[in-house]
Protein backbone atom coordinates (compact mmCIF):
# COMPACT_ATOMS: atom_id res chain seq x y z
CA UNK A 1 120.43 124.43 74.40
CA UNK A 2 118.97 120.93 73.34
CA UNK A 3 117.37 119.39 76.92
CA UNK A 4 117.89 115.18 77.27
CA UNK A 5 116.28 113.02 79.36
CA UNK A 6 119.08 110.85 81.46
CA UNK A 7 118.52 107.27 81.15
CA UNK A 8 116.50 106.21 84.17
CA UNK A 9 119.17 103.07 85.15
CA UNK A 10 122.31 105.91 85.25
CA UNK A 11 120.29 108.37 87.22
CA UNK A 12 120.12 106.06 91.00
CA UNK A 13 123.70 107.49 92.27
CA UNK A 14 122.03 108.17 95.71
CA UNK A 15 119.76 106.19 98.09
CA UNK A 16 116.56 108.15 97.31
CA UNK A 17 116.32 108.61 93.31
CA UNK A 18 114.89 112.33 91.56
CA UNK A 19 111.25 112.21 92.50
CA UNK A 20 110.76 113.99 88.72
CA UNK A 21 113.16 111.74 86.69
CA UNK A 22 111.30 109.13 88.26
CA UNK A 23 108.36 110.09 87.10
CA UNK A 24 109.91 110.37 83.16
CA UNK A 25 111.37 107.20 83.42
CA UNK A 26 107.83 105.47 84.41
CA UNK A 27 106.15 107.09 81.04
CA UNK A 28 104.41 110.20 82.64
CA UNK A 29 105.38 113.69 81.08
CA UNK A 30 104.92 117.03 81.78
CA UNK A 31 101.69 118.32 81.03
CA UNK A 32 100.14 115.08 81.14
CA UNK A 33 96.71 115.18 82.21
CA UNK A 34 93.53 113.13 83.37
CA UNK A 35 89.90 115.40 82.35
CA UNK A 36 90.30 118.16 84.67
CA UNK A 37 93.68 116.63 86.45
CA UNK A 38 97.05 117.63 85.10
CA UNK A 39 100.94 117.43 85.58
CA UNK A 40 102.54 120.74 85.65
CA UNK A 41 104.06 121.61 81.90
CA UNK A 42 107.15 122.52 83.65
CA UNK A 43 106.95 120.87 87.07
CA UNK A 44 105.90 117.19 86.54
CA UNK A 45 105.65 116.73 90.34
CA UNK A 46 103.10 119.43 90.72
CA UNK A 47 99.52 117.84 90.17
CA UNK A 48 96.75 120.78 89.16
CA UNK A 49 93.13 120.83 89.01
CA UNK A 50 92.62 122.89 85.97
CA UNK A 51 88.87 123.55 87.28
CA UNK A 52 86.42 121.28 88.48
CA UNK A 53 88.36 118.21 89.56
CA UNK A 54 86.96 116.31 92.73
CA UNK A 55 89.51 115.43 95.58
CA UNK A 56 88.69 111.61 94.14
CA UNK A 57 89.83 112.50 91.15
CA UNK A 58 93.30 114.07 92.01
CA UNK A 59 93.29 110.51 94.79
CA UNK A 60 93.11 108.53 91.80
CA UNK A 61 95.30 110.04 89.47
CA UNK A 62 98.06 109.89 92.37
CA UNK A 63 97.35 106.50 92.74
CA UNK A 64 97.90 105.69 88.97
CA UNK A 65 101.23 107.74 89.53
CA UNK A 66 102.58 105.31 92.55
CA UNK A 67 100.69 102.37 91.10
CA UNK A 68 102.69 102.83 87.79
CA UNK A 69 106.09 103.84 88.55
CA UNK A 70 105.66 100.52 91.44
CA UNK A 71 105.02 98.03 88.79
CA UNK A 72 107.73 99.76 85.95
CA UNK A 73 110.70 100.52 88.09
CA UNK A 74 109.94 99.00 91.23
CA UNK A 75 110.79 102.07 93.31
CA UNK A 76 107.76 102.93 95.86
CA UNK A 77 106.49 106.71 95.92
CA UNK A 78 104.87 107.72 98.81
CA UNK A 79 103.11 111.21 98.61
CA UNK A 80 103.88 114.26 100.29
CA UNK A 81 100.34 115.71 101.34
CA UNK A 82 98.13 113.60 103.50
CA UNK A 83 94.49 113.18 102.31
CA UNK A 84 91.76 113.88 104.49
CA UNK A 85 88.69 112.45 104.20
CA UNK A 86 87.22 108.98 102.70
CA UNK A 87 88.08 108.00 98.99
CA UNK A 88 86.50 105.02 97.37
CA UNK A 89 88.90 102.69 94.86
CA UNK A 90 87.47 103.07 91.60
């Protein structure tokens, strides 16, 4: 079976819009990944640390995530885990 990625402007049928095809639509892909941060291969909303990734790091990379799909699509993410703790901007 041949997958295809649904046009992000025919996907918004509901209030709150696929979290995941959001994510496609903005450029990001599955398997994606920053140094030691990386999207899931299957599950693009499932950020790993592959090894020795700081907290800072995965902040950021989340960051470039709402940052991105905010400026593209103009739909605002807002994460699901709280961060604890103090992270600079970089």
């Amino acid at each position: 079976m041949k997958k295809q990625l649904v046009p992000y402007d025919t996907c918004w049928d509901t209030e709150l819009p696929n979290a995941a095809l959001v994510l496609l639509a903005a450029g990001f892909s599955r398997g994606q990944s920053w140094g030691a941060v990386k999207l899931h291969d299957k599950h693009v909303l499932k950020i790993q640390n592959t090894g020795d990734a700081t907290a800072q790091q995965i902040y950021d990379v989340v960051r470039e995530i709402v940052s991105t799909v905010e400026s593209k699509l103009n739909i605002h993410l807002e994460a699901e885990v709280k961060f604890v703790g103090e992270f600079g901007v970089s």
